[in-house]
C-alpha atoms as a PDB file:
ATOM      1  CA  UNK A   1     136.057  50.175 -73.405  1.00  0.00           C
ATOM      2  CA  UNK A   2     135.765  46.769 -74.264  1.00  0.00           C
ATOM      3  CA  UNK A   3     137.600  44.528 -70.499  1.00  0.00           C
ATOM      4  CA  UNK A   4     134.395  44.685 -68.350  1.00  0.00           C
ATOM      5  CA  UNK A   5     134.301  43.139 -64.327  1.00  0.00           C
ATOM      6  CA  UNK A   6     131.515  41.253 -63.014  1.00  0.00           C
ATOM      7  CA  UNK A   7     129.612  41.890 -59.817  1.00  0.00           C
ATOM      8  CA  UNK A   8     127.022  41.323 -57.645  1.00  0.00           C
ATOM      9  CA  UNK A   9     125.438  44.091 -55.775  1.00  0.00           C
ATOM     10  CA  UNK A  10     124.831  43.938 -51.823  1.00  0.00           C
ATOM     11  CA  UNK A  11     122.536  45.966 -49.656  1.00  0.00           C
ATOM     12  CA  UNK A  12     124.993  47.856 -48.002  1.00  0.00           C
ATOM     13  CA  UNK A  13     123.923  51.434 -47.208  1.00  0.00           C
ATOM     14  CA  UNK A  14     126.656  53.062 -45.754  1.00  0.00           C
ATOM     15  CA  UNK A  15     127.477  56.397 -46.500  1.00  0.00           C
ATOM     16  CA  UNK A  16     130.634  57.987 -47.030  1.00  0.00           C
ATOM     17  CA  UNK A  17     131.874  60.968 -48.874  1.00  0.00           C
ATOM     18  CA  UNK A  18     134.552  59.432 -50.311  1.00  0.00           C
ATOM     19  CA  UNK A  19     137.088  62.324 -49.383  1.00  0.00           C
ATOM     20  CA  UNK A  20     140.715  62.006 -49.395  1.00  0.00           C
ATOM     21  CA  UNK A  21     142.640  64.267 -47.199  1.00  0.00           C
ATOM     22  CA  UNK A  22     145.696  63.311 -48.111  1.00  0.00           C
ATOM     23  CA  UNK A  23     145.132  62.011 -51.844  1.00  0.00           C
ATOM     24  CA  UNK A  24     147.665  59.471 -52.220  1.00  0.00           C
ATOM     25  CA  UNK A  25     149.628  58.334 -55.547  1.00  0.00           C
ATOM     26  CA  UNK A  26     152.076  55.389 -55.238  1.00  0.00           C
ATOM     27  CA  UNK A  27     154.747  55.286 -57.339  1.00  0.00           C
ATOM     28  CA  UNK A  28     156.095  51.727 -58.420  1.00  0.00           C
ATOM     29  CA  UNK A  29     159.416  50.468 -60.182  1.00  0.00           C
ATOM     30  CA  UNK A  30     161.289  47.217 -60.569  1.00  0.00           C
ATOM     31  CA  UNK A  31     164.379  48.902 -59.202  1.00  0.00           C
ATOM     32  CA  UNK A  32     165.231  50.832 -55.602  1.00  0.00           C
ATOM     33  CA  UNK A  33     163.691  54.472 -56.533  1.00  0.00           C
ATOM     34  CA  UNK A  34     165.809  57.338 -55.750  1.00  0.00           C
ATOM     35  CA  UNK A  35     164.938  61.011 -56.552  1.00  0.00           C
ATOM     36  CA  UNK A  36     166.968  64.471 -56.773  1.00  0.00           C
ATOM     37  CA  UNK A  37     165.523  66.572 -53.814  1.00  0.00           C
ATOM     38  CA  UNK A  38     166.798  69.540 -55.262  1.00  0.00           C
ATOM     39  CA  UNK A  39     165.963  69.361 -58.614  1.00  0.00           C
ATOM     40  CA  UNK A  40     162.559  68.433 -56.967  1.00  0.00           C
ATOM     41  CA  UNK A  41     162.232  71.071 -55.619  1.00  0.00           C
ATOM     42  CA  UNK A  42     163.314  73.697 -58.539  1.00  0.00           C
ATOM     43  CA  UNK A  43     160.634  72.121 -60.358  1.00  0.00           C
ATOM     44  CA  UNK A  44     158.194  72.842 -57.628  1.00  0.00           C
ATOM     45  CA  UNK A  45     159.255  76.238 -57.105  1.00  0.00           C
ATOM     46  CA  UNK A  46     159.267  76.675 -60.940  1.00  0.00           C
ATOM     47  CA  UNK A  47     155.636  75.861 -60.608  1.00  0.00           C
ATOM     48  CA  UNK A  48     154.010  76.556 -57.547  1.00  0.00           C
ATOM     49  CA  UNK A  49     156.222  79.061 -56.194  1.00  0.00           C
ATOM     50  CA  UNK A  50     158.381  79.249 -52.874  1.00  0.00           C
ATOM     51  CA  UNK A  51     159.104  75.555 -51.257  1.00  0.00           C
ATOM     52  CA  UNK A  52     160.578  75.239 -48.552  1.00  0.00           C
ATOM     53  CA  UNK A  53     161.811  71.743 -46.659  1.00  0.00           C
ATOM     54  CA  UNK A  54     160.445  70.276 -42.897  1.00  0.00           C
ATOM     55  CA  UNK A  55     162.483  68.608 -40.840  1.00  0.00           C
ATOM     56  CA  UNK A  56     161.702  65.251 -41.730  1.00  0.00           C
ATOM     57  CA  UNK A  57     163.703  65.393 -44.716  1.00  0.00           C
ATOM     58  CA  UNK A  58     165.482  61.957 -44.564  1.00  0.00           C
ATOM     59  CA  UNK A  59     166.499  59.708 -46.666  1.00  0.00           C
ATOM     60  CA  UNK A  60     163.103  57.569 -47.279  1.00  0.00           C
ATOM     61  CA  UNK A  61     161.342  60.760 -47.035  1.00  0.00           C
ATOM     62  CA  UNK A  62     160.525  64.957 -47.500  1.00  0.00           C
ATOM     63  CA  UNK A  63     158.571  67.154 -46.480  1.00  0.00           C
ATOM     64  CA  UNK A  64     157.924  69.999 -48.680  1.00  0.00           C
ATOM     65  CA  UNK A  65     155.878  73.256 -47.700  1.00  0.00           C
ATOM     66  CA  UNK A  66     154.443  75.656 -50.431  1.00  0.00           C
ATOM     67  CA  UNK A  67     154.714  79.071 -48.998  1.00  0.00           C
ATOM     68  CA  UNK A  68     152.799  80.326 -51.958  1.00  0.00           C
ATOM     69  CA  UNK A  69     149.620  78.206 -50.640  1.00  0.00           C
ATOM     70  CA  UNK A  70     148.442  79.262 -47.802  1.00  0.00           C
ATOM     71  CA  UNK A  71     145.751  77.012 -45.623  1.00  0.00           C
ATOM     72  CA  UNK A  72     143.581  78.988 -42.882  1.00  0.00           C
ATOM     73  CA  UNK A  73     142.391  76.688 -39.816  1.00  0.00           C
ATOM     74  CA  UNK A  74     140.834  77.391 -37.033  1.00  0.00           C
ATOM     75  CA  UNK A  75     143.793  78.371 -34.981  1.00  0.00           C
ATOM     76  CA  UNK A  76     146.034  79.812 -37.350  1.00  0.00           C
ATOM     77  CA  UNK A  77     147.531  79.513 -40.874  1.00  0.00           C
ATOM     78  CA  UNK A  78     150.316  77.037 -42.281  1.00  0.00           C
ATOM     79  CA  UNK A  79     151.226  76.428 -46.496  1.00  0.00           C
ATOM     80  CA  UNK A  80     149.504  73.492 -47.916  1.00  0.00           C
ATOM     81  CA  UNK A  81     152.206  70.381 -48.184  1.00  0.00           C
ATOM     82  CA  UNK A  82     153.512  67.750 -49.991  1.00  0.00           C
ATOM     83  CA  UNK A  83     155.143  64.124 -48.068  1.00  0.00           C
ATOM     84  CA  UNK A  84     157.062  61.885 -50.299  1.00  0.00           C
ATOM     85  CA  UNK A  85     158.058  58.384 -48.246  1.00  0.00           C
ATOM     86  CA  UNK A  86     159.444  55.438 -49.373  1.00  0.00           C
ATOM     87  CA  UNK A  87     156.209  52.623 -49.199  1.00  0.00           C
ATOM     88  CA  UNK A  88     155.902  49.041 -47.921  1.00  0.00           C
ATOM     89  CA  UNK A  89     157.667  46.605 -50.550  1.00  0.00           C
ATOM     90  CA  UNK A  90     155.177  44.906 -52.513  1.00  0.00           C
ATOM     91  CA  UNK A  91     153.547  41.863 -51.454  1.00  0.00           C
ATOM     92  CA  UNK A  92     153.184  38.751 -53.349  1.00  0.00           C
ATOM     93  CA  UNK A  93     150.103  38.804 -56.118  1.00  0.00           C
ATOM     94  CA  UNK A  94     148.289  36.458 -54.114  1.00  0.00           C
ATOM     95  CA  UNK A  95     148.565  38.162 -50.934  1.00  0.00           C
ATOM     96  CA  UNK A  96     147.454  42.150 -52.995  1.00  0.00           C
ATOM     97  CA  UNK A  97     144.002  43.625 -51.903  1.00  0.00           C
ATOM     98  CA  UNK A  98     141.401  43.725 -53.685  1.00  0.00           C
ATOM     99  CA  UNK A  99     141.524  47.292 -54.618  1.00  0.00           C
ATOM    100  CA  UNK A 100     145.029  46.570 -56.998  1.00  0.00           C
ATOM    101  CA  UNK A 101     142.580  43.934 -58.805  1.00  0.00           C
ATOM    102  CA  UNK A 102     140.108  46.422 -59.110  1.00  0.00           C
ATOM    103  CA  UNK A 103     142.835  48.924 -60.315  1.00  0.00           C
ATOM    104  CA  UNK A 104     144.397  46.780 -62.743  1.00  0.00           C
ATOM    105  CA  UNK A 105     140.749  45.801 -64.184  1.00  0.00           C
ATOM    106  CA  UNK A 106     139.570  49.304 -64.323  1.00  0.00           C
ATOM    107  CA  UNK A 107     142.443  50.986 -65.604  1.00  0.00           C
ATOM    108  CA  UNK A 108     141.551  51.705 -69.095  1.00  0.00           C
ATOM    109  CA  UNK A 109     143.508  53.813 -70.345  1.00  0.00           C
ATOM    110  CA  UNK A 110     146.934  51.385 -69.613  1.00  0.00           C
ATOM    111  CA  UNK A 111     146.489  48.336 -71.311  1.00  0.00           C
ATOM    112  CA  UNK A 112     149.888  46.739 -70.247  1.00  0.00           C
ATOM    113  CA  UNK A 113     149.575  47.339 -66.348  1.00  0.00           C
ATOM    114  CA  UNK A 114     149.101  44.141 -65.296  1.00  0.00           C
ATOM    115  CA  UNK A 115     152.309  42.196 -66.035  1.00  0.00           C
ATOM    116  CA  UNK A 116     154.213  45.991 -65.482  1.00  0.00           C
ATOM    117  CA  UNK A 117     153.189  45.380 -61.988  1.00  0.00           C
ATOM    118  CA  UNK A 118     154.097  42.204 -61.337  1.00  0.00           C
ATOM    119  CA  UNK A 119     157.344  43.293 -61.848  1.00  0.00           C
ATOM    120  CA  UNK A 120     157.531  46.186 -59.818  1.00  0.00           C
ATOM    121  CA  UNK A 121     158.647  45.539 -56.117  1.00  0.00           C
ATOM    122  CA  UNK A 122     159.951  48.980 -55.017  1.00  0.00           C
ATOM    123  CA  UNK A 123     157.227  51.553 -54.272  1.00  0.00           C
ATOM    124  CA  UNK A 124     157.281  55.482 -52.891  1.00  0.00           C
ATOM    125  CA  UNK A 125     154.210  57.478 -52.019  1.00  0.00           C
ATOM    126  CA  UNK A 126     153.052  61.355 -52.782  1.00  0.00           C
ATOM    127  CA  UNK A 127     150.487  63.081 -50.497  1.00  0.00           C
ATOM    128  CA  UNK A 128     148.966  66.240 -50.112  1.00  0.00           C
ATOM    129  CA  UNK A 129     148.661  67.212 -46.406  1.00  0.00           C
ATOM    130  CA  UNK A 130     147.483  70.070 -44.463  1.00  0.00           C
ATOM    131  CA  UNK A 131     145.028  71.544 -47.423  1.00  0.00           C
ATOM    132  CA  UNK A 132     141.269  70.207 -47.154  1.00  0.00           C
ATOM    133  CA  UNK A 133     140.451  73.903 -46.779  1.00  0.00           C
ATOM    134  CA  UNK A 134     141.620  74.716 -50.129  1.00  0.00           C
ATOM    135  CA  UNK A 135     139.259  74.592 -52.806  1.00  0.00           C
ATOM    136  CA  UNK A 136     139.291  71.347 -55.519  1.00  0.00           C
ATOM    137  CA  UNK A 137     140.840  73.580 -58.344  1.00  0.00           C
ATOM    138  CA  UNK A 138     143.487  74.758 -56.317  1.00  0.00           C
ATOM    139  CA  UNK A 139     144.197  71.407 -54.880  1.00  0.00           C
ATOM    140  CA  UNK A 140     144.041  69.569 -57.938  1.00  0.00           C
ATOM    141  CA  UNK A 141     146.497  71.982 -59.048  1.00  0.00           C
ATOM    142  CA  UNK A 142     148.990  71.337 -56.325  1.00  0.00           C
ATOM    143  CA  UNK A 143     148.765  67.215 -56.703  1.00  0.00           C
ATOM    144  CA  UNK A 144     148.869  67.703 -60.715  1.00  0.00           C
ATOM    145  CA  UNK A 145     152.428  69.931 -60.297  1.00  0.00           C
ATOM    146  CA  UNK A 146     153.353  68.101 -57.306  1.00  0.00           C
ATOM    147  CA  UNK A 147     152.883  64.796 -59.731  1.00  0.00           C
ATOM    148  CA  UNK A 148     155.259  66.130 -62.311  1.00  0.00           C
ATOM    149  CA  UNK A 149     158.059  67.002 -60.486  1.00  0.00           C
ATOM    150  CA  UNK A 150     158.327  64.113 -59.236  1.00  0.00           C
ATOM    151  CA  UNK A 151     158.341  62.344 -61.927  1.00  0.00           C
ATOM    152  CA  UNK A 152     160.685  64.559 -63.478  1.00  0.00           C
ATOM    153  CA  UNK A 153     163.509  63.614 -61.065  1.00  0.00           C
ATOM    154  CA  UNK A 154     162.172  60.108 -60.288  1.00  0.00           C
ATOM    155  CA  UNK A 155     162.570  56.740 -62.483  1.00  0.00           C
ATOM    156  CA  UNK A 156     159.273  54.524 -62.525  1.00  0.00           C
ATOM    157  CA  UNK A 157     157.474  51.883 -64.144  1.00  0.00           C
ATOM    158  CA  UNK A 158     153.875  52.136 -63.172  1.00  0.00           C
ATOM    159  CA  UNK A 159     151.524  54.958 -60.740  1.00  0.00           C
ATOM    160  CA  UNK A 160     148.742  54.109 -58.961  1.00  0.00           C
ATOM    161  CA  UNK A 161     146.345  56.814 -58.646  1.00  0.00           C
ATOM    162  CA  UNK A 162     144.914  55.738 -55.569  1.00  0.00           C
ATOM    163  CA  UNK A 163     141.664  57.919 -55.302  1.00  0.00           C
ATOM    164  CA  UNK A 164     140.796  56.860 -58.736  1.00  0.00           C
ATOM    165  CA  UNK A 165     141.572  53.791 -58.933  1.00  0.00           C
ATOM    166  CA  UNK A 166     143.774  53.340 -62.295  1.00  0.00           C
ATOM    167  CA  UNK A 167     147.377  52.353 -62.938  1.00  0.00           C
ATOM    168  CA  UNK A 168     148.871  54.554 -65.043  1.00  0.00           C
ATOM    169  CA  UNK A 169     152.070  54.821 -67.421  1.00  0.00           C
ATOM    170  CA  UNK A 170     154.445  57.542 -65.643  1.00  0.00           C
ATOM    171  CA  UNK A 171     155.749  58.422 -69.235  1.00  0.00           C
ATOM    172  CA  UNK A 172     152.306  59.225 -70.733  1.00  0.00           C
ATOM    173  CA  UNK A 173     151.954  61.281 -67.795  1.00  0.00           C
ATOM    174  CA  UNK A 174     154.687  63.351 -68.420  1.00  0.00           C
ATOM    175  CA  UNK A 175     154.347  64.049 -72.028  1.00  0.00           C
ATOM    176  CA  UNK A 176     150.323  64.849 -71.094  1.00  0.00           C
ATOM    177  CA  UNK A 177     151.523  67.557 -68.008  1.00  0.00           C
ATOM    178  CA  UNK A 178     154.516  68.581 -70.293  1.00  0.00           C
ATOM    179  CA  UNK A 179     151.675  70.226 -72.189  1.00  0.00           C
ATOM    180  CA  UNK A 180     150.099  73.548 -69.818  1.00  0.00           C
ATOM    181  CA  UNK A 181     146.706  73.040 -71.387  1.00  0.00           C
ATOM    182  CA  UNK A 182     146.930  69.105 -70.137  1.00  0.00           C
ATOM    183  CA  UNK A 183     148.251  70.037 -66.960  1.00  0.00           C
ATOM    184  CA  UNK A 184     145.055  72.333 -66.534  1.00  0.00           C
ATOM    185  CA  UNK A 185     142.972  69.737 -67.402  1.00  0.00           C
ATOM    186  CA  UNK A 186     140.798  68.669 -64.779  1.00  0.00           C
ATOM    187  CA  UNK A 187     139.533  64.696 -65.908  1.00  0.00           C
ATOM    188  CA  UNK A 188     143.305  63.419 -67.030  1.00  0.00           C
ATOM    189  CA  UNK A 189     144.082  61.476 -63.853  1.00  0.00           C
ATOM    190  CA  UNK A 190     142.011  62.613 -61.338  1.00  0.00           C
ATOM    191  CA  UNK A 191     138.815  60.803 -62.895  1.00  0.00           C
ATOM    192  CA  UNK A 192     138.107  56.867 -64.136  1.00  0.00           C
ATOM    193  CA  UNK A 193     134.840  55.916 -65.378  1.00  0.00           C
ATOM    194  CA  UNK A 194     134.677  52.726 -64.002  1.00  0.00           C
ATOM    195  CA  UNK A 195     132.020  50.002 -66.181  1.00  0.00           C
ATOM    196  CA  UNK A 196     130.880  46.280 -64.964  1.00  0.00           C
ATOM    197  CA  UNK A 197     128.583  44.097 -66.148  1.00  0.00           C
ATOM    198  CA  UNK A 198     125.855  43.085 -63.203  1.00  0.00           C
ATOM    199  CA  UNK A 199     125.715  39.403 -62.121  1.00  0.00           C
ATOM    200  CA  UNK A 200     122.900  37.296 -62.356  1.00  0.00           C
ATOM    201  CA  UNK A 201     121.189  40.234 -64.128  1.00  0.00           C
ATOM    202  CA  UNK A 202     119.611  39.991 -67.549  1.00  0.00           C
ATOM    203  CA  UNK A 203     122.390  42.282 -69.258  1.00  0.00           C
ATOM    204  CA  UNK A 204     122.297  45.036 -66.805  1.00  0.00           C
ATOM    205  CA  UNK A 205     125.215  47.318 -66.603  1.00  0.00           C
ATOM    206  CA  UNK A 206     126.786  50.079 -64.064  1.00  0.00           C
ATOM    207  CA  UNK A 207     129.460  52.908 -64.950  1.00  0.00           C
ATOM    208  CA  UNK A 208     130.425  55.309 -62.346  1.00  0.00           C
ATOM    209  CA  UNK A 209     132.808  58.356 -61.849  1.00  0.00           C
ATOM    210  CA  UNK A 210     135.750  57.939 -59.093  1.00  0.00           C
ATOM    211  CA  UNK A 211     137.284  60.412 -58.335  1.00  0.00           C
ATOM    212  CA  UNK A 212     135.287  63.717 -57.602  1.00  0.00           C
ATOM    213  CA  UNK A 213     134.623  62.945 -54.557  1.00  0.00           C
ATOM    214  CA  UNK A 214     137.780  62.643 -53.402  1.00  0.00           C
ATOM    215  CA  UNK A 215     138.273  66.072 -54.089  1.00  0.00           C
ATOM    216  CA  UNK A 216     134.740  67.182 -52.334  1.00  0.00           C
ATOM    217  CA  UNK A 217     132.676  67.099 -55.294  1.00  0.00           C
ATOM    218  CA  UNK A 218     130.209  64.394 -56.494  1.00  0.00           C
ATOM    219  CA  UNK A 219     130.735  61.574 -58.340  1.00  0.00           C
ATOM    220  CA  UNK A 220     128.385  60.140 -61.243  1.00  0.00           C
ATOM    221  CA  UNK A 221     126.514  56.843 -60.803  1.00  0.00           C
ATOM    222  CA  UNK A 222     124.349  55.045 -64.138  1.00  0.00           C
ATOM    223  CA  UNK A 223     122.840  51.534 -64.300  1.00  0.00           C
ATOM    224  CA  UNK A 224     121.905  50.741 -67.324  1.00  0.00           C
ATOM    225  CA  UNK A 225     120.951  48.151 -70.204  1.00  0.00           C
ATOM    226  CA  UNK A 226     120.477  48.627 -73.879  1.00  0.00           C
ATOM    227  CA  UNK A 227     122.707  51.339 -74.784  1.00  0.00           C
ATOM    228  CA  UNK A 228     126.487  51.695 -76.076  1.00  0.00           C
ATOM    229  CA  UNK A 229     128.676  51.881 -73.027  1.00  0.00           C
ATOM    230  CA  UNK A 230     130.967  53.852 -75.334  1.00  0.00           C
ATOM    231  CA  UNK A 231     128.611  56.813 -75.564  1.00  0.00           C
ATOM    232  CA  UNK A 232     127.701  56.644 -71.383  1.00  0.00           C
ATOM    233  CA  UNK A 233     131.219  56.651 -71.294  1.00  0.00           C
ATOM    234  CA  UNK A 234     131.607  60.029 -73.277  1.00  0.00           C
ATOM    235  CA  UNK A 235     128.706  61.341 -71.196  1.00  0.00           C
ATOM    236  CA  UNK A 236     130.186  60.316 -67.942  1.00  0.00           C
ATOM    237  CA  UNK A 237     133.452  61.694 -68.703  1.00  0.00           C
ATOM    238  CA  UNK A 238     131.780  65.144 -69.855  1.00  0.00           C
ATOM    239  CA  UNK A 239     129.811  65.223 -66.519  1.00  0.00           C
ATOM    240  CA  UNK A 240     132.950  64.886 -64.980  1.00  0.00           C
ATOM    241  CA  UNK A 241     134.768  67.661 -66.243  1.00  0.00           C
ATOM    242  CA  UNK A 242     131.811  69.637 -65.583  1.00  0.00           C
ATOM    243  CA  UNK A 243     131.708  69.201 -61.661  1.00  0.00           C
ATOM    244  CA  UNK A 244     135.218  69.945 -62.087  1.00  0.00           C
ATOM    245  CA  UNK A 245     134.845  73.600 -63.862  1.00  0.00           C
ATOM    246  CA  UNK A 246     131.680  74.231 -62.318  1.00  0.00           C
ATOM    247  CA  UNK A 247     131.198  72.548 -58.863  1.00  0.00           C
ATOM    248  CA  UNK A 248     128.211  70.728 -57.436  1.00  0.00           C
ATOM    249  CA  UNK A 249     125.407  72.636 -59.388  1.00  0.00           C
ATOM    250  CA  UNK A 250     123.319  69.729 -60.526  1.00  0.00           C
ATOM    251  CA  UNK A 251     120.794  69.173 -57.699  1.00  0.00           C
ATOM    252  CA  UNK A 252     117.580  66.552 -57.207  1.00  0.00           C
ATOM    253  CA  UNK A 253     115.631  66.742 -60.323  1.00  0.00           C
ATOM    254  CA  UNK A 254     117.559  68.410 -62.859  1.00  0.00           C
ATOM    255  CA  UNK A 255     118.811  66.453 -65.865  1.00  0.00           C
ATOM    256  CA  UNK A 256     121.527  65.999 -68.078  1.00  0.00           C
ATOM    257  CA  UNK A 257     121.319  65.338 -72.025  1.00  0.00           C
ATOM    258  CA  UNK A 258     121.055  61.940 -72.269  1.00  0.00           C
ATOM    259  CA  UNK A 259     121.769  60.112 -76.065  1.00  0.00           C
ATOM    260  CA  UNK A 260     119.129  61.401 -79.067  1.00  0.00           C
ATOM    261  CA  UNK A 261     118.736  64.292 -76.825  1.00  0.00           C
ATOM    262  CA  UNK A 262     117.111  62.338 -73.801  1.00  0.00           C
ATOM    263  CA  UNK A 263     116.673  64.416 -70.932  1.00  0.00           C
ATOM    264  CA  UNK A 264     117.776  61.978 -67.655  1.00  0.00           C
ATOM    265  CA  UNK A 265     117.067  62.738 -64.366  1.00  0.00           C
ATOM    266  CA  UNK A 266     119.405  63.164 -61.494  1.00  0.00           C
ATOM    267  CA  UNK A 267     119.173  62.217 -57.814  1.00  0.00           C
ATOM    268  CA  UNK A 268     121.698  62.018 -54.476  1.00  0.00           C
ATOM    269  CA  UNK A 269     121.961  58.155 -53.561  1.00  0.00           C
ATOM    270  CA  UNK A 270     123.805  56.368 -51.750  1.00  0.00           C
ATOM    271  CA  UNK A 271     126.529  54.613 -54.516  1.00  0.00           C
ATOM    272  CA  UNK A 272     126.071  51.452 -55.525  1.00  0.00           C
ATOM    273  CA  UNK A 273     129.591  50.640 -56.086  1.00  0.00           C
ATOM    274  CA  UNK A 274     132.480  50.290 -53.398  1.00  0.00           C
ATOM    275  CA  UNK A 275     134.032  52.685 -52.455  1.00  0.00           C
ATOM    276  CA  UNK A 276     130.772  53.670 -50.782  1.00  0.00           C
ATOM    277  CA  UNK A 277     130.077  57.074 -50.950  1.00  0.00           C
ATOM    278  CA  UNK A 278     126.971  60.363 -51.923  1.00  0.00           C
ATOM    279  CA  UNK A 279     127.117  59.985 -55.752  1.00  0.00           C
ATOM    280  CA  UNK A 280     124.389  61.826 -58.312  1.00  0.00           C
ATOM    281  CA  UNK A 281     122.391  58.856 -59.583  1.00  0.00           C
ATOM    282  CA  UNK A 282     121.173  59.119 -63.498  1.00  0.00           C
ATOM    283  CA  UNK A 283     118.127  57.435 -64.425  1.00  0.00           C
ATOM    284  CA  UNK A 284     118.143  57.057 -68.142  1.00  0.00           C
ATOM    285  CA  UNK A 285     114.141  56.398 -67.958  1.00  0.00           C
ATOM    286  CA  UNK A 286     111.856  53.764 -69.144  1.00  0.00           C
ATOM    287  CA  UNK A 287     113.778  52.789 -72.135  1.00  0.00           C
ATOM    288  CA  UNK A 288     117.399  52.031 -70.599  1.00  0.00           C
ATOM    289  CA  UNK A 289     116.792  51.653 -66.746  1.00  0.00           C
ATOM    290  CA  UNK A 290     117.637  49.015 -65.038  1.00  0.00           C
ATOM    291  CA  UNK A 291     117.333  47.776 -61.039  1.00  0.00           C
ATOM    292  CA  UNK A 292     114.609  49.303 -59.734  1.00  0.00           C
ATOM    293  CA  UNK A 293     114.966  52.083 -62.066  1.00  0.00           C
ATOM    294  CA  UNK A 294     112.034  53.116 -64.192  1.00  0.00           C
END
């Protein structure tokens, strides 16, 4: 991890959980995208089971229910879903929000992003509807298959995994998922360990999770000075995985191995970093803290 942003911190307290409940990925090309419905959906079915096609099949969009996933509510039951729609042509670089610069600064693991996008001007959009009742395994599960057949039958230049924040390369993705044990993995995509330097600071440094708690887990929050942001990197991204197998076990108090076995304590706070949301707050004690960390 060496491209770092810059920030300065405001007192904004707001609290938000960060959930999405429809976990959008946009997909991005420098030609019109088209895709192969039914070849769509034989990949789907060779994945997640029975599919079967709403009514708003069209063609800018599809609806596509998984019979195989069934979502209880209050007043009834109905299969967890997946919307593809054609999105919004891109707007001029100037006119972008701020979250695509974040994106594009923060996506680490896609070096060549940046002038990839600027080329793209054609866009289409995958969602998961209809399951917030499902569990985060099984719903990662759904998004991760959902993700590959699409991009099995669909020719793109660039994804932006909106929850997360990163831009991704569609054919790494596809030769990662074309692997099962890849496609099980839980951090590949649906996490970024974000890292910026702290303005007007005297070399103090945040990283962050994004992306658990957009599937109803908890993301990671460290500020920091003096140590490798390599190795909080490797820690972060281990944390991560392990909200992911295990689920919100690690409460108020309890700590995590820290570097030269350091024992750091843990502790529900309101993030620091936009998106605004409950993250589990590492102090890395005396040594390493920084803010009003000690």
């Amino acid at each position: 991890m060496q491209r770092k942003g810059r920030i300065g911190l405001d007192n904004d307290n707001r609290a938000d959980n960060g959930y999405s409940a429809t976990y959008p990925i946009e997909f991005m090309s420098r030609k019109p995208i088209a895709f192969d419905m039914p070849a769509m959906i034989a990949s789907l079915t060779k994945r997640l089971g029975r599919v079967k096609t709403g009514d708003m099949h069209s063609a800018g969009s599809a609806l596509l229910f998984l019979e195989d996933y069934p979502v209880s509510f209050k007043d009834g039951s109905i299969p967890a879903q997946l919307f593809l729609c054609s999105a919004k042509a891109r707007q001029a670089p100037e006119q972008q929000p701020a979250s695509i610069e974040q994106a594009l600064q923060q996506s680490w693991g896609f070096r060549g992003a940046s002038e990839i996008y600027k080329e793209c001007s054609h866009a289409f959009l995958l969602s998961n509807l209809m399951s917030s009742p499902l569990s985060h395994q099984i719903r990662r599960k759904i998004i991760a298959n959902g993700l590959l057949a699409t991009l099995e039958t669909m020719n793109v230049d660039l994804l932006h995994w909106q929850p997360t924040q990163q831009m991704l390369a569609p054919a790494e993705i596809l030769e990662q998922y074309s692997d099962p044990q890849q496609l099980a993995n839980p951090v590949y995509g649906f996490l970024n360990v974000r890292f910026f330097n702290i303005s007007s600071s005297d070399g103090d440094m945040i990283m962050d999770t994004l992306g658990l708690n957009a599937l109803g887990l908890t993301d990671f929050q460290i500020r920091f000075r003096g140590l490798d942001p390599n190795t909080v990197a490797r820690l972060m991204y281990n944390l991560g995985a392990y909200a992911f197998e295990n689920g919100d076990v690690i409460g108020d108090g309890h700590t995590v191995e820290g570097p030269n076995n350091g024992r750091w304590k843990c502790q529900h706070e309101t993030s620091l970093l936009e998106p605004k949301r409950q993250v589990l707050d590492i102090n890395p004690g005396p040594a390493f803290a920084a803010g009003n960390r000690s």
